[in-house]
C-alpha atoms as a PDB file:
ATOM      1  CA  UNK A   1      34.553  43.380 -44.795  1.00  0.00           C
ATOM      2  CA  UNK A   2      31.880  45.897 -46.664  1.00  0.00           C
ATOM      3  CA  UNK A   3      32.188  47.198 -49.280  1.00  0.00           C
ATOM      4  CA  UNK A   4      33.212  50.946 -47.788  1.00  0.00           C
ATOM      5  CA  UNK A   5      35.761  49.265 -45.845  1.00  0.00           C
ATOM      6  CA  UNK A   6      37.324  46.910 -48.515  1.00  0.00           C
ATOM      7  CA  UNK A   7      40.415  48.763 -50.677  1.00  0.00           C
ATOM      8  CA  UNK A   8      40.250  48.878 -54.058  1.00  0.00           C
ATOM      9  CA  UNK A   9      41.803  50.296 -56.699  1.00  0.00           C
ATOM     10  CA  UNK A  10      38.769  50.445 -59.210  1.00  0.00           C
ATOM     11  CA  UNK A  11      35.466  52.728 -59.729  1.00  0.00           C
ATOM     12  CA  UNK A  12      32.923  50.872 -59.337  1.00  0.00           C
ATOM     13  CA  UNK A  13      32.890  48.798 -56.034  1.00  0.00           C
ATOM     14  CA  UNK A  14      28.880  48.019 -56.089  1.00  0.00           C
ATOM     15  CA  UNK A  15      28.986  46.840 -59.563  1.00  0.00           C
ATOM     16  CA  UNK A  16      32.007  44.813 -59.071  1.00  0.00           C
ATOM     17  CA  UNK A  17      30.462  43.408 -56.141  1.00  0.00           C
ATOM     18  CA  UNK A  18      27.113  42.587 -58.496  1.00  0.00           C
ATOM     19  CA  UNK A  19      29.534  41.074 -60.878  1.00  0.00           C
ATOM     20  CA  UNK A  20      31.333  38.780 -58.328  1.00  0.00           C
ATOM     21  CA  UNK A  21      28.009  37.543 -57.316  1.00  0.00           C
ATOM     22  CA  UNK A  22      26.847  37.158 -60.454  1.00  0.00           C
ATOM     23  CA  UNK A  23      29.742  35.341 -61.755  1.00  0.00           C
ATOM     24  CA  UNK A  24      29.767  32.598 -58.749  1.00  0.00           C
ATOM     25  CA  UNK A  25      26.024  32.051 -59.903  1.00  0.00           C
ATOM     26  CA  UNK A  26      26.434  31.208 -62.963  1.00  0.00           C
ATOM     27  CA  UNK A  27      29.476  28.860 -62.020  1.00  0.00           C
ATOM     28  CA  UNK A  28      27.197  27.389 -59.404  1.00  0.00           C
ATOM     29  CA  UNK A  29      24.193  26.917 -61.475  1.00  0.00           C
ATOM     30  CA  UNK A  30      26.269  25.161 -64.725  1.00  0.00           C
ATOM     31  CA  UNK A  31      28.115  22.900 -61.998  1.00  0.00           C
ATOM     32  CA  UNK A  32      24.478  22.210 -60.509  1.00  0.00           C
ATOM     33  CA  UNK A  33      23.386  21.512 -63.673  1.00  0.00           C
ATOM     34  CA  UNK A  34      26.042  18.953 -65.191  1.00  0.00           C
ATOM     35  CA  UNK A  35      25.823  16.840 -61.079  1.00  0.00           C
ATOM     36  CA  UNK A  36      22.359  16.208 -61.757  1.00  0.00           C
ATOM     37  CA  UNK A  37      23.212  13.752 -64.570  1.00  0.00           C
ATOM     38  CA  UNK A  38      24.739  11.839 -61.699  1.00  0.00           C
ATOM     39  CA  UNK A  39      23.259  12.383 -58.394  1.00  0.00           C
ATOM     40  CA  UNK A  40      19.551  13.955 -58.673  1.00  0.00           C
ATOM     41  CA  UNK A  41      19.317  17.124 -56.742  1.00  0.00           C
ATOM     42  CA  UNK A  42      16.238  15.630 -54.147  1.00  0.00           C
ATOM     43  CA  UNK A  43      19.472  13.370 -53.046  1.00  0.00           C
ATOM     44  CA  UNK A  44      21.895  16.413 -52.810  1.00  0.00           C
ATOM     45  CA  UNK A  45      22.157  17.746 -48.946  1.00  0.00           C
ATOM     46  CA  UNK A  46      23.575  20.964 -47.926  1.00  0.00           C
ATOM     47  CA  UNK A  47      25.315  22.769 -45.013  1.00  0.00           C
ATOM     48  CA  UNK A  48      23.464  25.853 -43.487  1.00  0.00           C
ATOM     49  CA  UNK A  49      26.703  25.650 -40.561  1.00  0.00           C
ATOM     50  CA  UNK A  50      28.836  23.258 -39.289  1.00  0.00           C
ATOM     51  CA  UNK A  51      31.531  21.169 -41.057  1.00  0.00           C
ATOM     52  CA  UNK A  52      30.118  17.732 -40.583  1.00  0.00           C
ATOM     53  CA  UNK A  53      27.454  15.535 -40.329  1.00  0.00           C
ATOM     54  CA  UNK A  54      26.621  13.904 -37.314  1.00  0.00           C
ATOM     55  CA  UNK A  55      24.924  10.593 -37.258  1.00  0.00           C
ATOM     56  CA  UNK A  56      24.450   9.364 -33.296  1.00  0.00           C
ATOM     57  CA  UNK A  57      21.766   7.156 -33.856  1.00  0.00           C
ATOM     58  CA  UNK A  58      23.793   5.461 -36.512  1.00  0.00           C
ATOM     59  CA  UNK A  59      27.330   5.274 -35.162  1.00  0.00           C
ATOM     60  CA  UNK A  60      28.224   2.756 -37.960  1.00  0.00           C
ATOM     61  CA  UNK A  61      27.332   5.673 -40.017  1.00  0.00           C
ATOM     62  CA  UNK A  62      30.077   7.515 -41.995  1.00  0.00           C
ATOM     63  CA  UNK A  63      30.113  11.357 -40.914  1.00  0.00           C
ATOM     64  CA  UNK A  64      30.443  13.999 -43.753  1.00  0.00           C
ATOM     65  CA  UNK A  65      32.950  16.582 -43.546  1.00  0.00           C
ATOM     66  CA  UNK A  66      33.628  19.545 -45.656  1.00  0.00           C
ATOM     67  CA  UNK A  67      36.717  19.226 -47.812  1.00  0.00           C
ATOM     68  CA  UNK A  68      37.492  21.878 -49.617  1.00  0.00           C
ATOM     69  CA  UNK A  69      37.808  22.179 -53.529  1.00  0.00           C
ATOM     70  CA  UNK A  70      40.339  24.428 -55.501  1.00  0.00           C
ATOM     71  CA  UNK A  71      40.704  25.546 -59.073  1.00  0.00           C
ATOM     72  CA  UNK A  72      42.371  28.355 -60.623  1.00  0.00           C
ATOM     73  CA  UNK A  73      42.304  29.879 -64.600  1.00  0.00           C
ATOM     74  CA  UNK A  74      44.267  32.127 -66.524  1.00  0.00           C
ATOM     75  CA  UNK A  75      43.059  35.190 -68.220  1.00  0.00           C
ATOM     76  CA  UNK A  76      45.498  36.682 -70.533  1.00  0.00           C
ATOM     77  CA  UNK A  77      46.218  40.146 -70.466  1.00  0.00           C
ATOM     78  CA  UNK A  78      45.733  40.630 -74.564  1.00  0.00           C
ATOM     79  CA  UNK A  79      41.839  39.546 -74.467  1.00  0.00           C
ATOM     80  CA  UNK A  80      41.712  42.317 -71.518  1.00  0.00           C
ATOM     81  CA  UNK A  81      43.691  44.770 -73.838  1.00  0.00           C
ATOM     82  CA  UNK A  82      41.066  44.036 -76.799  1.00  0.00           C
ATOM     83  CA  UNK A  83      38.312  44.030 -74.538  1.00  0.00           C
ATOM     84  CA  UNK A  84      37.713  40.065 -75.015  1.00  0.00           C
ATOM     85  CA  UNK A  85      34.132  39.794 -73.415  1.00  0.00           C
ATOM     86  CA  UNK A  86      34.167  36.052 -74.786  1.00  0.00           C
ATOM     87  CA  UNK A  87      36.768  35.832 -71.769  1.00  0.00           C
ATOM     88  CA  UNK A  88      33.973  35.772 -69.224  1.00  0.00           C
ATOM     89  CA  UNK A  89      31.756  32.624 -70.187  1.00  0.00           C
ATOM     90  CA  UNK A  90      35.498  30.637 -70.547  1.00  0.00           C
ATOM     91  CA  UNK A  91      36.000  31.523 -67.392  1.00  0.00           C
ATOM     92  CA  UNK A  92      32.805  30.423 -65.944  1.00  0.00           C
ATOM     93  CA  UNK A  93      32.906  26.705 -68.104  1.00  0.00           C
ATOM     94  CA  UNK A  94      36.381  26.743 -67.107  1.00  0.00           C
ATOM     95  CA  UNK A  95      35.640  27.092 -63.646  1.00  0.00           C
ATOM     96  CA  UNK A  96      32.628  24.738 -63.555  1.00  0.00           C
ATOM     97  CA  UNK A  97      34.120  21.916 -65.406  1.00  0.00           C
ATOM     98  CA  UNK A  98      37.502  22.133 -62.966  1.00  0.00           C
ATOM     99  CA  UNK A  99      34.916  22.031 -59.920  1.00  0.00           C
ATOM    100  CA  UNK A 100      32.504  19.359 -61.237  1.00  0.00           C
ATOM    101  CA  UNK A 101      35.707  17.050 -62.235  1.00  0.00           C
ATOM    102  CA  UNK A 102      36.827  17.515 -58.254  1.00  0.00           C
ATOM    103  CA  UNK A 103      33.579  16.674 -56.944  1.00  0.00           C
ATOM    104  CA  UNK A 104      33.262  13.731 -59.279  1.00  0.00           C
ATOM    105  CA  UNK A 105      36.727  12.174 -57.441  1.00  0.00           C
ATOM    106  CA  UNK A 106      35.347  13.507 -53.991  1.00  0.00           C
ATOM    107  CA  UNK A 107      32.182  11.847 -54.702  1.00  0.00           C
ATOM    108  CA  UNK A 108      33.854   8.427 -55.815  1.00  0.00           C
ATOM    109  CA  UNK A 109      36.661   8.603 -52.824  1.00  0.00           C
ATOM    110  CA  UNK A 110      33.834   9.051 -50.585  1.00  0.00           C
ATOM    111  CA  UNK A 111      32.240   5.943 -51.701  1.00  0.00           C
ATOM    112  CA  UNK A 112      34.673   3.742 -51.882  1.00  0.00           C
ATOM    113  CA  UNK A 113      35.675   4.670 -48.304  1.00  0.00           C
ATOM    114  CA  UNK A 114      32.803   3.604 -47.462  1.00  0.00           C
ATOM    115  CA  UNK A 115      32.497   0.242 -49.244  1.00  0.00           C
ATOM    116  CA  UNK A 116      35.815  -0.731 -47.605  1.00  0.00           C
ATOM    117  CA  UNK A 117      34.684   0.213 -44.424  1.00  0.00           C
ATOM    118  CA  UNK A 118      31.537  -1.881 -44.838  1.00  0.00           C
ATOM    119  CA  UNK A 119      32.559  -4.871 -46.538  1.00  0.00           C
ATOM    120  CA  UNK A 120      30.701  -4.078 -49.952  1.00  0.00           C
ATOM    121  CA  UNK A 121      33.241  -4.930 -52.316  1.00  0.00           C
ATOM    122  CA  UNK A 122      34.113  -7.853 -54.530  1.00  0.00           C
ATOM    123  CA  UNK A 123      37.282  -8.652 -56.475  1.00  0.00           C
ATOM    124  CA  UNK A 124      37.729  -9.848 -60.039  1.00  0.00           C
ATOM    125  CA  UNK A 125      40.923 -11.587 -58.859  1.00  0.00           C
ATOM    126  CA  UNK A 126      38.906 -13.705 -56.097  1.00  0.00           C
ATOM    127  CA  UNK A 127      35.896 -14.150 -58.303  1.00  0.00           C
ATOM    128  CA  UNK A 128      37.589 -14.806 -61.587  1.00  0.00           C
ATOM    129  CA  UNK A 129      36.141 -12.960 -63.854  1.00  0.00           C
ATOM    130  CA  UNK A 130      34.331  -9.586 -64.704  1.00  0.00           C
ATOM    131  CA  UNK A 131      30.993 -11.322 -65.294  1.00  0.00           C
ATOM    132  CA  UNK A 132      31.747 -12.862 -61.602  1.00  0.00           C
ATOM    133  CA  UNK A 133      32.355 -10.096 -59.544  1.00  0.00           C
ATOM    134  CA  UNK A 134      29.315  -8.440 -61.219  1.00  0.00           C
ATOM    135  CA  UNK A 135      26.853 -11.162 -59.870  1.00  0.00           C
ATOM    136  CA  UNK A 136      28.886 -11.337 -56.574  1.00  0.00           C
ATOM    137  CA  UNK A 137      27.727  -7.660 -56.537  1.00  0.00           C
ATOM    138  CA  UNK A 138      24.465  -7.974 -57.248  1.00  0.00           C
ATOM    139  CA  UNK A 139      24.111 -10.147 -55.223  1.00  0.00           C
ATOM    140  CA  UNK A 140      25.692  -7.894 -51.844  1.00  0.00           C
ATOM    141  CA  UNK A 141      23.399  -4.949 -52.559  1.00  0.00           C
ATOM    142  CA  UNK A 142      19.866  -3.656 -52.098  1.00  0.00           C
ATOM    143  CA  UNK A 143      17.523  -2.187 -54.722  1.00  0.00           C
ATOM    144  CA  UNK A 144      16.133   0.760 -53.337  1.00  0.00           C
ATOM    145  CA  UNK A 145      12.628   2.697 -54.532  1.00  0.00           C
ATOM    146  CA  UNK A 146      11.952   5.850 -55.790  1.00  0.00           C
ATOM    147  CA  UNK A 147       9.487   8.882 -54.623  1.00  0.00           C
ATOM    148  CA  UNK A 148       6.694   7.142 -56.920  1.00  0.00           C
ATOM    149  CA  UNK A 149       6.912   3.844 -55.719  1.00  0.00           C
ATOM    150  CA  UNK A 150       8.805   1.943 -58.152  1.00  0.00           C
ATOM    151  CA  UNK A 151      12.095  -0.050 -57.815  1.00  0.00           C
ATOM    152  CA  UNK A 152      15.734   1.687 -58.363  1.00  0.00           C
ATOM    153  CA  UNK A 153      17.723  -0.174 -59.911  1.00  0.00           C
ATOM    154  CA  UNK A 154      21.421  -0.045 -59.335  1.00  0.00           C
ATOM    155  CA  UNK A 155      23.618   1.835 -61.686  1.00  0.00           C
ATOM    156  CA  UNK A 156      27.546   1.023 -63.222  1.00  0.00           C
ATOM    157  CA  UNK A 157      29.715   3.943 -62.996  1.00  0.00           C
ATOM    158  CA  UNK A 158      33.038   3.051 -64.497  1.00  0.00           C
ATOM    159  CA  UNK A 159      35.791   3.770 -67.475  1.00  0.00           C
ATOM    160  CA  UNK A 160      35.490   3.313 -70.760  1.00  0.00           C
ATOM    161  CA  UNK A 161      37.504   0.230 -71.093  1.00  0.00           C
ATOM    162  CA  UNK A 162      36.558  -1.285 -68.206  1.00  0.00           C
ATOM    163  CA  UNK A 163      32.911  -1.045 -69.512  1.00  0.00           C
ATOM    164  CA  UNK A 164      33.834  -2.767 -72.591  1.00  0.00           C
ATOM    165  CA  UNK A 165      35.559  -5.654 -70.966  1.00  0.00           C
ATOM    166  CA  UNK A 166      32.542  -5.552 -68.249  1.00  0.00           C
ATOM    167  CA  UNK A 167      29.786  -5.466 -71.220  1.00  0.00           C
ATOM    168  CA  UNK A 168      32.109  -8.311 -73.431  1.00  0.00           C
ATOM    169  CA  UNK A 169      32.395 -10.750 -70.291  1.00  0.00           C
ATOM    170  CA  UNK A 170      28.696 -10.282 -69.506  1.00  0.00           C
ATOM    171  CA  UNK A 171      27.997 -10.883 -73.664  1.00  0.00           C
ATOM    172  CA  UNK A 172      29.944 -14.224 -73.220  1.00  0.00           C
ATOM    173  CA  UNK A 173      27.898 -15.965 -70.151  1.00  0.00           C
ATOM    174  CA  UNK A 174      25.537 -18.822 -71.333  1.00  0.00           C
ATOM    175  CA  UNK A 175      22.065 -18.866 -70.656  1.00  0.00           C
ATOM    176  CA  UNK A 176      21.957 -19.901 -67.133  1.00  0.00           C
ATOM    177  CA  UNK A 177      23.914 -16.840 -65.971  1.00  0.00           C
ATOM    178  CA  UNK A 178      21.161 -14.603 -67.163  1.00  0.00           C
ATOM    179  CA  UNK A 179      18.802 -16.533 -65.773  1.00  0.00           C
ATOM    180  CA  UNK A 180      20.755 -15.929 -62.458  1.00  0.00           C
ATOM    181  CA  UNK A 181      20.813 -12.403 -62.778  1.00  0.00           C
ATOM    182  CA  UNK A 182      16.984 -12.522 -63.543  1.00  0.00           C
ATOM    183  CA  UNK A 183      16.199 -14.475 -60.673  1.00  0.00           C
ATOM    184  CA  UNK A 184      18.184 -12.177 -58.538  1.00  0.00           C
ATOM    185  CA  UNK A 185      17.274  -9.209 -59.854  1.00  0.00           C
ATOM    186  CA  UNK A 186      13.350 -10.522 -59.411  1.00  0.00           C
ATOM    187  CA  UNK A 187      14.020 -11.062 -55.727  1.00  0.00           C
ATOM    188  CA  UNK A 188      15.814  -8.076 -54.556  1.00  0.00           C
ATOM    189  CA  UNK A 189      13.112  -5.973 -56.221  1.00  0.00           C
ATOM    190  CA  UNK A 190      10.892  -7.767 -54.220  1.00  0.00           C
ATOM    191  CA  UNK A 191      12.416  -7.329 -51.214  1.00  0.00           C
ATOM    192  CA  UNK A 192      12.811  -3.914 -51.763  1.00  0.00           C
ATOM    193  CA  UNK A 193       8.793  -2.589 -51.764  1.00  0.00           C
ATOM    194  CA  UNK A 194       8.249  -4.889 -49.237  1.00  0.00           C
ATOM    195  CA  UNK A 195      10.506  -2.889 -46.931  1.00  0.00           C
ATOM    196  CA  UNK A 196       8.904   0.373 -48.342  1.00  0.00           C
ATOM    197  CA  UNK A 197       5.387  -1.562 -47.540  1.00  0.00           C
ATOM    198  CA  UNK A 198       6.745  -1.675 -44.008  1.00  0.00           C
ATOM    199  CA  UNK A 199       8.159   1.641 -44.037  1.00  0.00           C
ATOM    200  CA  UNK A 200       4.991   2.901 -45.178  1.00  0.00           C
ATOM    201  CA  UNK A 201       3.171   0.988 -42.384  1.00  0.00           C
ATOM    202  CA  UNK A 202       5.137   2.752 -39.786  1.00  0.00           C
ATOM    203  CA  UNK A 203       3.024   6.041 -40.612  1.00  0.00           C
ATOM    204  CA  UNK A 204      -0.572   6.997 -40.089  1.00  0.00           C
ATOM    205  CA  UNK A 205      -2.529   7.716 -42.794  1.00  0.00           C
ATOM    206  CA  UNK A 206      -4.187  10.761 -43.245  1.00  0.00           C
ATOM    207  CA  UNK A 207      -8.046  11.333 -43.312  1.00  0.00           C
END
C-alpha cells in the first residue's frame, strides 16, 4: 500500500513514513550492534527471499527457517501530552533489548537442536562431574580457524552459577587434568590448520 493509498488520520504522511523508517533503523542497528558481542557479523547470513535454507549436498544438514520474533511497548499517553521526546530512544532500547533477548533463545534453541540431533552432547550425570563433562566436550569438538589463519578456540556460553560451579570444579582438578586439557587442546589445534592446509590446497594460487 503507498502512501496515497494508505488512510490516515494525520498531516504528514511522508514524514511519518521517514520516521517509521528511521525508527526501525535505529532498532536494527543497536540490535546489530549488541549480536556482534556474540556472533561476529562475517558469520551472520541473511535472507534476500525464501523462508529457508536449503542444504542438498548436505542432507545431514539442519535447514534454517524463518521464525518470527514479537515484542510490543507501552507509551503512555502523559509523556505524549507533555511532549516527552525522551519517549522515542526508550522505545527504540526497549525494542532492541526485547528483540536481541528473543534472538539470544532462538539462537541457543537452534543449537541445541542441533547437538541432539548430532550426538554432540555430554552429561554431568554420566560423566560425574562438571570438570568431566567439560573434557568429554573438548574432547567431541573441532577447533576451527579464523580469516587470518590462526586457531578458534571454542567458547563457554552459560549462566552465572553454572559458570561458577564450572570455573570451581575446573579450580579443583590436580595437575594431570590440566595436562589433559593441554595435550588435547595441542592436538585439536593441530588438526585444525592442517585441514585448512588441505582446504587451502584445494585452490589454485594466483600469479
Amino acid at each position: 500500500m503507498t502512501v496515497k493509498e494508505r488512510r490516515t488520520f494525520f498531516e504528514m504522511p511522508l514524514e511519518v513514513d521517514g520516521f517509521d523508517q528511521a525508527f526501525t533503523l535505529a532498532v536494527s542497528a543497536l540490535k546489530r550492534g549488541s549480536m556482534q558481542s556474540i556472533v561476529a557479523d562475517e558469520n551472520v547470513q541473511r535472507f534476500s527471499h525464501g523462508r529457508r535454507w536449503n542444504h542438498r549436498a548436505s542432507p545431514h544438514t539442519t535447514d534454517g527457517e524463518m521464525q518470527t520474533m514479537s515484542v510490543e511497548w507501552e507509551t503512555p499517553f502523559q509523556d505524549i501530552v507533555d511532549g516527552d521526546l525522551t519517549l522515542i530512544p526508550r522505545a527504540v532500547d526497549s525494542i532492541a533489548k526485547q528483540m536481541q533477548a528473543t534472538q539470544m533463545r532462538m539462537m541457543y534453541q537452534t543449537i541445541s537442536d542441533v547437538c541432539d540431533v548430532n550426538g554432540q552432547t555430554v552429561s554431568v550425570a554420566e560423566t560425574g562431574s562438571n570438570a568431566a563433562a567439560f573434557l568429554e566436550m573438548l574432547r567431541k569438538i573441532e577447533f576451527g580457524v579464523d580469516r587470518d589463519g590462526n586457531v578458534a578456540m571454542p567458547e563457554i556460553h552459560a549462566g552465572s552459577e553454572a559458570a561458577r560451579k564450572l570455573i570451581a570444579d575446573l579450580e579443583a582438578q590436580p595437575p594431570e587434568f590440566a595436562a589433559e586439557i593441554e595435550r588435547i587442546t595441542t592436538e585439536k589445534s593441530e588438526a585444525a590448520l592442517a585441514r585448512e592446509n588441505e582446504r587451502k590446497k584445494r585452490f589454485k594460487a594466483s600469479e
